[in-house]
Protein backbone atom coordinates (compact mmCIF):
# COMPACT_ATOMS: atom_id res chain seq x y z
CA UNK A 1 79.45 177.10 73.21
CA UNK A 2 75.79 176.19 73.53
CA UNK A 3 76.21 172.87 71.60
CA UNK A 4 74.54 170.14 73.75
CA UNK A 5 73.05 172.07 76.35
CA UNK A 6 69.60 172.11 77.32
CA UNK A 7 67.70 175.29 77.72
CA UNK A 8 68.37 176.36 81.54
CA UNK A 9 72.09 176.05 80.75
CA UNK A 10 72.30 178.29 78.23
CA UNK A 11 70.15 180.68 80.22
CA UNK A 12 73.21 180.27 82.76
CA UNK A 13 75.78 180.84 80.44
CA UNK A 14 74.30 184.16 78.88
CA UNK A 15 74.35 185.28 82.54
CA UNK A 16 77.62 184.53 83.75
CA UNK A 17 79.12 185.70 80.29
CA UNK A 18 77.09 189.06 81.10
CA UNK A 19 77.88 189.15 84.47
CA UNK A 20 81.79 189.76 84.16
CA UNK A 21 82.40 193.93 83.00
CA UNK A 22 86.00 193.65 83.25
CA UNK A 23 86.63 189.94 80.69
CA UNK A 24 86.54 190.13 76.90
CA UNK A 25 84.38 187.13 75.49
CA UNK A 26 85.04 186.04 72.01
CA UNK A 27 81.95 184.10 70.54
CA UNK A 28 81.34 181.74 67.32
CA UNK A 29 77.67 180.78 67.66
CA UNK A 30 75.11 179.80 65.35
CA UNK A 31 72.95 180.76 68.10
CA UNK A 32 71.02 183.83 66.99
CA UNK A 33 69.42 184.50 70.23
CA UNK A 34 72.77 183.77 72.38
CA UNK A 35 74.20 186.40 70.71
CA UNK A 36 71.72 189.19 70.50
CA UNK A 37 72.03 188.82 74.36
CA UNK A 38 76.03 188.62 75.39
CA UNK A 39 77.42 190.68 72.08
CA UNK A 40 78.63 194.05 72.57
CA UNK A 41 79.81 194.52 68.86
CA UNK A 42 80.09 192.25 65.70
CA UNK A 43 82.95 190.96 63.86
CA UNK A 44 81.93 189.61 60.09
CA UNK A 45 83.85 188.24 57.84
CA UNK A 46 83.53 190.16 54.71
CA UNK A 47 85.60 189.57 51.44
CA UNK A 48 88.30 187.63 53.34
CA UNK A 49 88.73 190.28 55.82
CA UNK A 50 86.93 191.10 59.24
CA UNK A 51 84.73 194.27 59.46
CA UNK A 52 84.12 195.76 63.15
CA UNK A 53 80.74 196.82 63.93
CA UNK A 54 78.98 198.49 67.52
CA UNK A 55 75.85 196.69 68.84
CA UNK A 56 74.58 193.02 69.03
CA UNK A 57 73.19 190.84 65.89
CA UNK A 58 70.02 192.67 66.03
CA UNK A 59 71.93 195.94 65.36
CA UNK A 60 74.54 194.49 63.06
CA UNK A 61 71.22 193.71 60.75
CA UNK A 62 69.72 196.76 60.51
CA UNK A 63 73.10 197.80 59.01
CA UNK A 64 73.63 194.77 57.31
CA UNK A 65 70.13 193.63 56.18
CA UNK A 66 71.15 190.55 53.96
CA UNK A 67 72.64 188.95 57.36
CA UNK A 68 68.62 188.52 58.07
CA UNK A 69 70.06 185.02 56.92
CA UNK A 70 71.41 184.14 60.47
CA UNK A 71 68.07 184.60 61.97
CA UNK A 72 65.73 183.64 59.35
CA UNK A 73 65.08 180.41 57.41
CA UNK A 74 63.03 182.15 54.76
CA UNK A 75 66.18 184.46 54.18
CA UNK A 76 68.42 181.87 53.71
CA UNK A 77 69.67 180.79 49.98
CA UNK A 78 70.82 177.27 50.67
CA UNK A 79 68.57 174.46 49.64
CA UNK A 80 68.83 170.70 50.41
CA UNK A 81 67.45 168.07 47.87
CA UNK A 82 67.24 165.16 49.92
CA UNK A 83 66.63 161.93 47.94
CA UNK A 84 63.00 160.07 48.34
CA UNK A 85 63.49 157.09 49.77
CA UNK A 86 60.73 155.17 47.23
CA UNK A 87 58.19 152.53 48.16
CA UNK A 88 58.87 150.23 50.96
CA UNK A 89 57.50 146.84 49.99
CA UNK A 90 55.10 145.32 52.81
CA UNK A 91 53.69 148.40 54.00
CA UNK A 92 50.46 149.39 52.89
CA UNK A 93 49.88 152.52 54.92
CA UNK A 94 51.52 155.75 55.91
CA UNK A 95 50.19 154.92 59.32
CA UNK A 96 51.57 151.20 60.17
CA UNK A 97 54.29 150.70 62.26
CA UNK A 98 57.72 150.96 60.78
CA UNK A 99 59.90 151.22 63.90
CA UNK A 100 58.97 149.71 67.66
CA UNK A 101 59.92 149.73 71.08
CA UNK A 102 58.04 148.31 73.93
CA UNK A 103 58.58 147.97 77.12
CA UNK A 104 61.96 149.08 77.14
CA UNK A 105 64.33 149.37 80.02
CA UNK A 106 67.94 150.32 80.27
CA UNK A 107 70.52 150.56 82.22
CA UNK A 108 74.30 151.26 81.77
CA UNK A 109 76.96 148.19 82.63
CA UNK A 110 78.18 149.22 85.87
CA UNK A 111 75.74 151.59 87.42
CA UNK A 112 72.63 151.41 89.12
CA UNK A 113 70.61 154.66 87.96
CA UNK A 114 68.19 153.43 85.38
CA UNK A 115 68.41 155.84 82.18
CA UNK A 116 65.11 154.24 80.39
CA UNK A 117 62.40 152.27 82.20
CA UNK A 118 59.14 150.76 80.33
CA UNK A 119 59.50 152.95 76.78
CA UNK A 120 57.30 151.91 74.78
CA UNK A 121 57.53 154.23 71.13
CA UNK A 122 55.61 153.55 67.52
CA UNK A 123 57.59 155.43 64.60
CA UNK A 124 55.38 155.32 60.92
CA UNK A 125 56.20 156.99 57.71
CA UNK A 126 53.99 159.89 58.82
CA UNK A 127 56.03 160.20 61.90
CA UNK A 128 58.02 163.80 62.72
CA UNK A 129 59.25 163.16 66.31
CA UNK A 130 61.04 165.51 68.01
CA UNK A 131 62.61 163.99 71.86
CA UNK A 132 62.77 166.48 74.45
CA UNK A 133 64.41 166.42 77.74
CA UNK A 134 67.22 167.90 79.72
CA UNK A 135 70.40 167.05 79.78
CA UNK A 136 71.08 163.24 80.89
CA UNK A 137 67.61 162.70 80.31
CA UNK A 138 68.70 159.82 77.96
CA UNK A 139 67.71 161.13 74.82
CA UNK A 140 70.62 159.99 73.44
CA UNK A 141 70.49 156.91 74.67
CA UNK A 142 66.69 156.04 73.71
CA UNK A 143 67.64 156.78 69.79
CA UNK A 144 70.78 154.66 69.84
CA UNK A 145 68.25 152.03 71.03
CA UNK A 146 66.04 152.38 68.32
CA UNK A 147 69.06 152.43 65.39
CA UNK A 148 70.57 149.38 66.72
CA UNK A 149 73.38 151.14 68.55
CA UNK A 150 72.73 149.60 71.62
CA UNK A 151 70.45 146.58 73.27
CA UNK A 152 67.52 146.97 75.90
CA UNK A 153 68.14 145.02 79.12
CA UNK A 154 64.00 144.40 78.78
CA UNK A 155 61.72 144.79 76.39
CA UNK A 156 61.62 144.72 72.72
CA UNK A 157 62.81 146.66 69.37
CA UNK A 158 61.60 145.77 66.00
CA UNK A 159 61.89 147.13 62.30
CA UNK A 160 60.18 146.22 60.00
CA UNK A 161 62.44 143.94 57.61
CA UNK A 162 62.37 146.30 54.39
CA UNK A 163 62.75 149.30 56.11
CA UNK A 164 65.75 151.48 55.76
CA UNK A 165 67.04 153.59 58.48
CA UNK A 166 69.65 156.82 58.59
CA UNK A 167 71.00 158.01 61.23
CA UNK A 168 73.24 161.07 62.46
CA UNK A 169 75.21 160.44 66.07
CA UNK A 170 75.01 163.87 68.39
CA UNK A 171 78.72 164.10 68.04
CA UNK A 172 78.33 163.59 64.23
CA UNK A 173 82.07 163.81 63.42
CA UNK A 174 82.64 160.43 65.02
CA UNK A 175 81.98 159.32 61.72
CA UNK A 176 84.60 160.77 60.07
CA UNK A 177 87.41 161.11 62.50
CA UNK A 178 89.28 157.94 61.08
CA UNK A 179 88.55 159.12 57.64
CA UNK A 180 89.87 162.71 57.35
CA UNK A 181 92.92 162.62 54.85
CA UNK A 182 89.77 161.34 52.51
CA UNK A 183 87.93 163.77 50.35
CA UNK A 184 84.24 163.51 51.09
CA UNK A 185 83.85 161.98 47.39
CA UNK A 186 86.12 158.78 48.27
CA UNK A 187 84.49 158.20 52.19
CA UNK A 188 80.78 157.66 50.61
CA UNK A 189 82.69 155.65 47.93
CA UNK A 190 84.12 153.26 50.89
CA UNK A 191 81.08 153.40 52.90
CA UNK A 192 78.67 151.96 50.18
CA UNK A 193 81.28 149.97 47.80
CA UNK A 194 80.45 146.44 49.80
CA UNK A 195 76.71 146.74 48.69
CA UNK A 196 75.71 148.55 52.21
CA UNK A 197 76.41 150.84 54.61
CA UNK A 198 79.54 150.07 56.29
CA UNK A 199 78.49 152.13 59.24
CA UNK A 200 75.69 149.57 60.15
CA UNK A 201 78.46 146.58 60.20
CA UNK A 202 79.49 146.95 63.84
CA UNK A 203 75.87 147.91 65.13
CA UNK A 204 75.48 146.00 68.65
CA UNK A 205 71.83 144.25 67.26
CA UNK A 206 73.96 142.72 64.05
CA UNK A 207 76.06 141.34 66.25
CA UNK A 208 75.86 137.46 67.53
CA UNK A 209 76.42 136.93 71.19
CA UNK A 210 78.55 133.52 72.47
CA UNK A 211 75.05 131.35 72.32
CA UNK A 212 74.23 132.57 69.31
CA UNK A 213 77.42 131.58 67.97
CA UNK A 214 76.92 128.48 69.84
CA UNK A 215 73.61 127.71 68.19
CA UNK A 216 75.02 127.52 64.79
CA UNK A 217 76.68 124.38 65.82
CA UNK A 218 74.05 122.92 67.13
CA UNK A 219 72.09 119.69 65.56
CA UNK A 220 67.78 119.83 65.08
CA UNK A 221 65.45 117.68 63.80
CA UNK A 222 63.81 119.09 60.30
CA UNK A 223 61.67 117.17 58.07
CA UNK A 224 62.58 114.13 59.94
CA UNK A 225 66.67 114.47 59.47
CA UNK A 226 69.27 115.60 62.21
CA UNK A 227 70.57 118.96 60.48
CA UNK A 228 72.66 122.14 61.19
CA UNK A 229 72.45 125.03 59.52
CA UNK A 230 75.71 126.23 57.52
CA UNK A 231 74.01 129.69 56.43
CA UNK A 232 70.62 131.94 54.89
CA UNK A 233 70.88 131.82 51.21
CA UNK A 234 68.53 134.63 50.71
CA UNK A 235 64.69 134.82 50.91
CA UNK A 236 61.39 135.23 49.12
CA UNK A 237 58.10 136.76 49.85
CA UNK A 238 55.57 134.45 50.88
CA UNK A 239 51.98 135.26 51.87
CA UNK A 240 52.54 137.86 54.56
CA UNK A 241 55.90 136.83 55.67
CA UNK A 242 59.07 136.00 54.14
CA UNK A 243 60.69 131.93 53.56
CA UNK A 244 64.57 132.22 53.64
CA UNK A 245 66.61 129.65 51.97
CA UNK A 246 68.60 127.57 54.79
CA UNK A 247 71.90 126.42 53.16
CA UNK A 248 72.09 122.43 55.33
CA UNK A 249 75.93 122.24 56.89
CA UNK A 250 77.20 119.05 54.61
CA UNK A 251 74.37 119.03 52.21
CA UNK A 252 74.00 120.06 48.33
CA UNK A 253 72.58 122.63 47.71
CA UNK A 254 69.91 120.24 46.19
CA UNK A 255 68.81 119.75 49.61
CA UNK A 256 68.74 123.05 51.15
CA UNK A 257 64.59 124.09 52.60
CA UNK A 258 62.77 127.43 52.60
CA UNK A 259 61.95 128.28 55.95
CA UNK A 260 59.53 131.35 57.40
CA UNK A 261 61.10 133.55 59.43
CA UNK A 262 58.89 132.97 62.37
CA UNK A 263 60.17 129.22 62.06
CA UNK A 264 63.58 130.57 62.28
CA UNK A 265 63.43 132.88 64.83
CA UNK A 266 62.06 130.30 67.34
CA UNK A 267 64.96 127.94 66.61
CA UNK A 268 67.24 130.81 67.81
CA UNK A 269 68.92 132.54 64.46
CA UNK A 270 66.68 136.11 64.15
CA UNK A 271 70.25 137.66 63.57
CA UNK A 272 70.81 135.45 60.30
CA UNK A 273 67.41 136.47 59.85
CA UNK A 274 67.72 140.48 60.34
CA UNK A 275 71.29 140.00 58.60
CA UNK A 276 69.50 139.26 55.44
CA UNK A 277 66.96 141.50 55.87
CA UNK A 278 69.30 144.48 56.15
CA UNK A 279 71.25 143.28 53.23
CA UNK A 280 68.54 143.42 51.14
CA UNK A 281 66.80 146.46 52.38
CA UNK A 282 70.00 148.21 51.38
CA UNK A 283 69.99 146.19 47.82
CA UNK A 284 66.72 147.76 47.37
CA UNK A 285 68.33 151.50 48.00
CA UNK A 286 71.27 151.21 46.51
CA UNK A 287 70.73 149.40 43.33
CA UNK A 288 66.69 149.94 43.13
CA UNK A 289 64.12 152.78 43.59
CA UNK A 290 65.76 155.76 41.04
CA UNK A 291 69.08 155.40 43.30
CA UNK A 292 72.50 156.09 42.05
CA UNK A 293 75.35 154.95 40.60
CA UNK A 294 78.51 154.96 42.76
CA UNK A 295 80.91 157.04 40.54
CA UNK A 296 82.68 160.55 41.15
CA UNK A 297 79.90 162.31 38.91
CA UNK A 298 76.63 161.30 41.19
CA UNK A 299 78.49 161.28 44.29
CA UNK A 300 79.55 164.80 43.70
CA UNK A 301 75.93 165.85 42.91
CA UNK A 302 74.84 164.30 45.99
CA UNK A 303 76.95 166.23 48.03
CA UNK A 304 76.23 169.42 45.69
CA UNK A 305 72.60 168.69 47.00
CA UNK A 306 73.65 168.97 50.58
CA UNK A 307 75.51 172.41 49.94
CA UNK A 308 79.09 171.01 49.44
CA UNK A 309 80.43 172.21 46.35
CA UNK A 310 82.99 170.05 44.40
CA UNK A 311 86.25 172.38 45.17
CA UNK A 312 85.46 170.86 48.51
CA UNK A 313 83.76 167.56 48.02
CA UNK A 314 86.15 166.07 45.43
CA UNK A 315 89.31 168.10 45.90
CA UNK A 316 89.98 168.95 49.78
CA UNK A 317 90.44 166.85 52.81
CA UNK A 318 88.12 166.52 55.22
CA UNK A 319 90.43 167.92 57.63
CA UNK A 320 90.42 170.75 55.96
CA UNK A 321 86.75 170.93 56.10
CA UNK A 322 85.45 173.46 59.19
CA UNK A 323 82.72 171.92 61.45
CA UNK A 324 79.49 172.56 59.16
CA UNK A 325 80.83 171.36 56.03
CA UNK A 326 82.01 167.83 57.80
CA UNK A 327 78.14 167.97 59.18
CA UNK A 328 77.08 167.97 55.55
CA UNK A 329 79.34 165.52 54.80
CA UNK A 330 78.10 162.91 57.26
CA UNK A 331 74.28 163.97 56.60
CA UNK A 332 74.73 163.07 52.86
CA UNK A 333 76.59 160.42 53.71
CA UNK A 334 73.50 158.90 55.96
CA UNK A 335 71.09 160.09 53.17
CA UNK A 336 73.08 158.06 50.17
CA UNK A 337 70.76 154.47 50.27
CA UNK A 338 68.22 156.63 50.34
CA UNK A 339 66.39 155.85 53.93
CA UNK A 340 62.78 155.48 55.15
CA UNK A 341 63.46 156.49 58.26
CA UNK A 342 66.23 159.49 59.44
CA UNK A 343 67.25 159.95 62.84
CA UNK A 344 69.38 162.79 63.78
CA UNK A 345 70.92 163.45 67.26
CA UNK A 346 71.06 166.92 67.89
CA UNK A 347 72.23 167.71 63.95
CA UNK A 348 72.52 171.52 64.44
CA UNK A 349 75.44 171.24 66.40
């Protein structure tokens, strides 16, 4: 029950649920502290059968010492091996800017209460950044505007063109919910078989608004010839930018002209631009850097590494998964192409 909720409102919760002598409360909690304060006695499930014991958690372990497990990290046996997400070309320094928002403002379509206003946030590969706030603060909403989720009204939000980035929505079973007569084993499969992460496809930043569209159709003047652009063929390094190939609407490919991305972006297409760039930021994690073949045997032993073991990864439904094992699922599905950069939305839920 104290999923989502800010300090002060689990505070209120222990108090009303301690407040009523005469109402029985049953409570599942991963919530150590929640339940050392509202739990009379202790219910454990112990060789497929449920053992009664007096007294809260703090009790229950001085019976029980090996549940020091629940409370302690250090007692825990689980281990994660999350993959290393290699080198990411361009970026010289643990320090430089990976990530960028500036000046951002927000609002939601149809009201007038301003959720962000003049964010400005620098994310490196040193970076550990925890967001605090209450509830409706809009730390929700300030991550979905750094992973592409959703657009600024003003202001700015770059990544850097290599870069990789992971990320875990607060109600992380959204990503599974139209997947669930799949094993775990075949929805990474369909996630990553395209080349990328399907889950970035429909991002709001990927996608091209009408005059974007419109732009495409539109006629320019390069190297002295009235041309329209058909499509980016790729790109290459050059210097300290990148030159994309620009594929001419009607022309050989003979004819077709590298092109910075600078160039580009001021004629209007910087979502061709970041289209490519994703594509091959994901080429690079998927195919490059010690990464993995898609088959049963590595997808299993990825999802071994998260703490899912094959009777459950391979051979069960999700739906048959309970809430922490579909959690795994979805955090070694986000970890797969390997990322630079994770971002989790409240992933202890």
């Amino acid at each position: 029950p104290t999923n989502h909720l800010d300090v002060k409102n689990v505070a209120w919760l222990q108090e009303y649920l301690t407040s009523l002598p005469d109402v029985t409360s049953v409570v599942v909690s991963h919530d150590s502290g929640f339940l050392d304060a509202v739990c009379t006695d202790i219910l454990h499930y112990e060789k497929l059968k449920l053992k009664h014991y007096k007294g809260n958690l703090s009790e229950f372990v001085k019976v029980r010492p090996e549940a020091k497990a629940y409370y302690e990290l250090g007692s825990a046996k689980l281990k994660f091996n999350l993959p290393k997400p290699g080198f990411l070309d361009g970026v010289k320094g643990r320090d430089v800017a990976v990530l960028r928002m500036t000046n951002v403002s927000f609002t939601y379509p149809g009201t007038t209460r301003q959720i962000l206003k003049d964010v400005t946030v620098r994310c490196n590969l040193n970076s550990r950044v925890a967001v605090l706030g209450a509830n409706g603060a809009g730390k929700s909403t300030l991550i979905k505007m750094l992973t592409g989720e959703t657009q600024p009204n003003e202001g700015s939000v770059w990544k850097h063109p290599n870069t990789r980035v992971a990320y875990v929505a607060q109600h992380a079973f959204h990503h599974l919910e139209q997947h669930l007569d799949w094993s775990a084993l075949e929805y990474i499969r369909w996630r990553y078989e395209i080349g990328e992460d399907r889950e970035g496809l429909d991002k709001v930043d990927r996608a091209m608004s009408e005059e974007e569209k419109a732009q495409l159709e539109r006629y320019f003047e390069w190297d002295g010839e009235s041309v329209r652009l058909e499509y980016l063929n790729g790109r290459r390094k050059s210097k300290k930018t990148y030159e994309y190939e620009v594929k001419w609407f009607g022309k050989r490919d003979s004819r077709n002209s590298w092109i910075t991305r600078e160039q580009l972006a001021d004629l209007g297409f910087s979502k061709l631009v970041n289209e490519v760039d994703m594509k091959e930021a994901a080429r690079q994690g998927l195919l490059g850097l010690g990464s993995k073949p898609l088959d049963s045997d590595h997808i299993s032993q990825h999802l071994q590494d998260f703490g899912l073991d094959p009777e459950f990864s391979t051979h069960s439904r999700m739906r048959g998964l309970s809430g922490g094992q579909k959690v795994k699922v979805v955090l070694a599905a986000a970890m797969w192409n390997c990322p630079h950069l994770l971002v989790l939305d409240e992933p202890t839920n």
